[in-house]
C-alpha atoms as a PDB file:
ATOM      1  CA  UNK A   1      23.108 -19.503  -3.450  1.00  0.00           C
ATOM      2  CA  UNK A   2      21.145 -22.692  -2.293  1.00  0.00           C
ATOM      3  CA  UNK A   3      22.916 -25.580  -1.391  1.00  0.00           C
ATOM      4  CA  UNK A   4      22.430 -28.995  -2.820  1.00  0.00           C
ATOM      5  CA  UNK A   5      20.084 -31.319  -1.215  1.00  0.00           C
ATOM      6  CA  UNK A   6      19.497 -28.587   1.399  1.00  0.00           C
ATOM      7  CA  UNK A   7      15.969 -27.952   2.979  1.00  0.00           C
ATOM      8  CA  UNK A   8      15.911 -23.659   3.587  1.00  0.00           C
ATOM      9  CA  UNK A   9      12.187 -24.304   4.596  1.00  0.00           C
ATOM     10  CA  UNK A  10      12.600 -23.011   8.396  1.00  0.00           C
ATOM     11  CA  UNK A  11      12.264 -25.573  11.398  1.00  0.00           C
ATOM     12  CA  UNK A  12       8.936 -25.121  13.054  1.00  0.00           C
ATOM     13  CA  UNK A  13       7.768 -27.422  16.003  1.00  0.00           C
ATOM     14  CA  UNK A  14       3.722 -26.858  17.236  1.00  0.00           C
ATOM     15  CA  UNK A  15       3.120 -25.687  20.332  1.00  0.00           C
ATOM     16  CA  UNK A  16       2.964 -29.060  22.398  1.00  0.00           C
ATOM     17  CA  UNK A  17       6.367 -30.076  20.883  1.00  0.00           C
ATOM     18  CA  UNK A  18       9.461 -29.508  22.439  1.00  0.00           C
ATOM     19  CA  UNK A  19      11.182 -26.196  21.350  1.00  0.00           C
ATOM     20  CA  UNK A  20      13.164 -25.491  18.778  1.00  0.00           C
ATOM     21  CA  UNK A  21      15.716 -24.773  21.056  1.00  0.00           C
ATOM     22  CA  UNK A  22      15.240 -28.000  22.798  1.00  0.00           C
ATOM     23  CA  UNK A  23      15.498 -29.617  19.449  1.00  0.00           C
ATOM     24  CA  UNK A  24      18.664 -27.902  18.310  1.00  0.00           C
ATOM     25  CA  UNK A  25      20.538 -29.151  21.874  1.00  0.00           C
ATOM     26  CA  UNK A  26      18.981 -32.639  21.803  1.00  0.00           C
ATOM     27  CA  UNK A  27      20.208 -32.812  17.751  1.00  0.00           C
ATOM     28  CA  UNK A  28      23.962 -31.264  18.825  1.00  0.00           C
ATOM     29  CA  UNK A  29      23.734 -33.444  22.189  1.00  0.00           C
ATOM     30  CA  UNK A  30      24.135 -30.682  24.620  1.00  0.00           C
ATOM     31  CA  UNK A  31      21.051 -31.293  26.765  1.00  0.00           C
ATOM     32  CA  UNK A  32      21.086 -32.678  30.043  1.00  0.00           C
ATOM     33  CA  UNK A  33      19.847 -36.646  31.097  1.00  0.00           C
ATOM     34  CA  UNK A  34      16.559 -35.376  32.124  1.00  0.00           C
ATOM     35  CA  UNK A  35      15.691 -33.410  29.209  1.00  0.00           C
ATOM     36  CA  UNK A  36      17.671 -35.723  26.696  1.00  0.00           C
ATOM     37  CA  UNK A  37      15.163 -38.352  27.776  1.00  0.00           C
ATOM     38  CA  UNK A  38      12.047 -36.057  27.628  1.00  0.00           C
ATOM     39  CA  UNK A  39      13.118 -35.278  24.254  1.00  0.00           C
ATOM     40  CA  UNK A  40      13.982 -39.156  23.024  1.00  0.00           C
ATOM     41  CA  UNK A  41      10.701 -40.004  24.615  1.00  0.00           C
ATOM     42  CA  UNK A  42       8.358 -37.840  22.363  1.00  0.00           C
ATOM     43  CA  UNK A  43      10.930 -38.634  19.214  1.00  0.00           C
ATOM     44  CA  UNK A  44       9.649 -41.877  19.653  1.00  0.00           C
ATOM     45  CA  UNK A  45       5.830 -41.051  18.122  1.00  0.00           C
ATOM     46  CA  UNK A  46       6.625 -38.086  16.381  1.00  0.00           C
ATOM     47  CA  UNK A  47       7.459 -37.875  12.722  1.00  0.00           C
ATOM     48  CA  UNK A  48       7.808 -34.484  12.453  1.00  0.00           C
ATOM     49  CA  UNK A  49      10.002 -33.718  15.467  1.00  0.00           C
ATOM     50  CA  UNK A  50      12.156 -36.928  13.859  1.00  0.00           C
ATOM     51  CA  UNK A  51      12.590 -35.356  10.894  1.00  0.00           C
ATOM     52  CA  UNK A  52      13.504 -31.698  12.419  1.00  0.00           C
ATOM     53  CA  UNK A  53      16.366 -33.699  14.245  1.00  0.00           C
ATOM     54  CA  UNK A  54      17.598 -35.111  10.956  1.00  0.00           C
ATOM     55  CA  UNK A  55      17.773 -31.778   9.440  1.00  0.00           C
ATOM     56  CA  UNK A  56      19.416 -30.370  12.343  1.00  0.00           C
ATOM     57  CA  UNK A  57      21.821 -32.403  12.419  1.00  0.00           C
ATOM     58  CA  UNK A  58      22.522 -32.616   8.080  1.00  0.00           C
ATOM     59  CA  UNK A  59      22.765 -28.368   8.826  1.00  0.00           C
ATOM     60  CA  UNK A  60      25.432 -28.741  11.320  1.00  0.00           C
ATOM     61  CA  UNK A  61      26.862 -31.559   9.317  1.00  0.00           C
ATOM     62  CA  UNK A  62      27.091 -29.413   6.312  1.00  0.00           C
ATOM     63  CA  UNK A  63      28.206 -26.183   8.272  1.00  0.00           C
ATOM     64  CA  UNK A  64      30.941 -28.361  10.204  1.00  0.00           C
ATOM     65  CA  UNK A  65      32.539 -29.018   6.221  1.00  0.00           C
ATOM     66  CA  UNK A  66      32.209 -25.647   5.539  1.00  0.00           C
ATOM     67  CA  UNK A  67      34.432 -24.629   8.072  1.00  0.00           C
ATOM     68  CA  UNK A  68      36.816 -27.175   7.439  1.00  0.00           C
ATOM     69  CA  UNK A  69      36.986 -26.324   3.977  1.00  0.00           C
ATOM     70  CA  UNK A  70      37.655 -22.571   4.727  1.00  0.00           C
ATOM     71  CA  UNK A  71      40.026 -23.055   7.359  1.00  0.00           C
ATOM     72  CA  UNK A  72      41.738 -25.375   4.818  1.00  0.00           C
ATOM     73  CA  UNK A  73      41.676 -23.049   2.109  1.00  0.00           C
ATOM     74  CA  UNK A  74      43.431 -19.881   4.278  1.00  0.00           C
ATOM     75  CA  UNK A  75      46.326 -22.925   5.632  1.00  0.00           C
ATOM     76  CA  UNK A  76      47.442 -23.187   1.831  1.00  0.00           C
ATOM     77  CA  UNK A  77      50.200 -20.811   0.588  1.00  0.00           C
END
């Protein structure tokens, strides 16, 4: 079942990008000052690694109400 407004197309980076991985910590802020910087650095010129950020963090957005929602639903009696 899709969800509304949600992009399914995968998140692909080329080669001279930072990592998808690298991407997903930088978007969930869990990378280091070095790397965070790195990261922030290329954001700066690059449109597509931008807009892999905002969808990584919309996904976790949407996943965090999710799980709100369902923890919600299992509290009522």
């Amino acid at each position: 079942m899709p969800i509304d407004g949600f992009d399914p197309r995968p998140i692909t980076v080329p080669a001279c990008h930072p990592t998808e991985r690298a991407l997903q910590r930088y978007a969930s802020n869990e990378t280091g000052p070095q790397r965070k910087k790195k990261v922030a650095e290329h954001l700066e010129d690059c449109a597509e690694c931008r807009g892999a950020i905002i969808r990584l963090r919309e996904l976790a957005r949407r996943f965090r109400d999710f799980e709100r929602c369902a923890i919600a639903s299992f509290a009522q009696p």
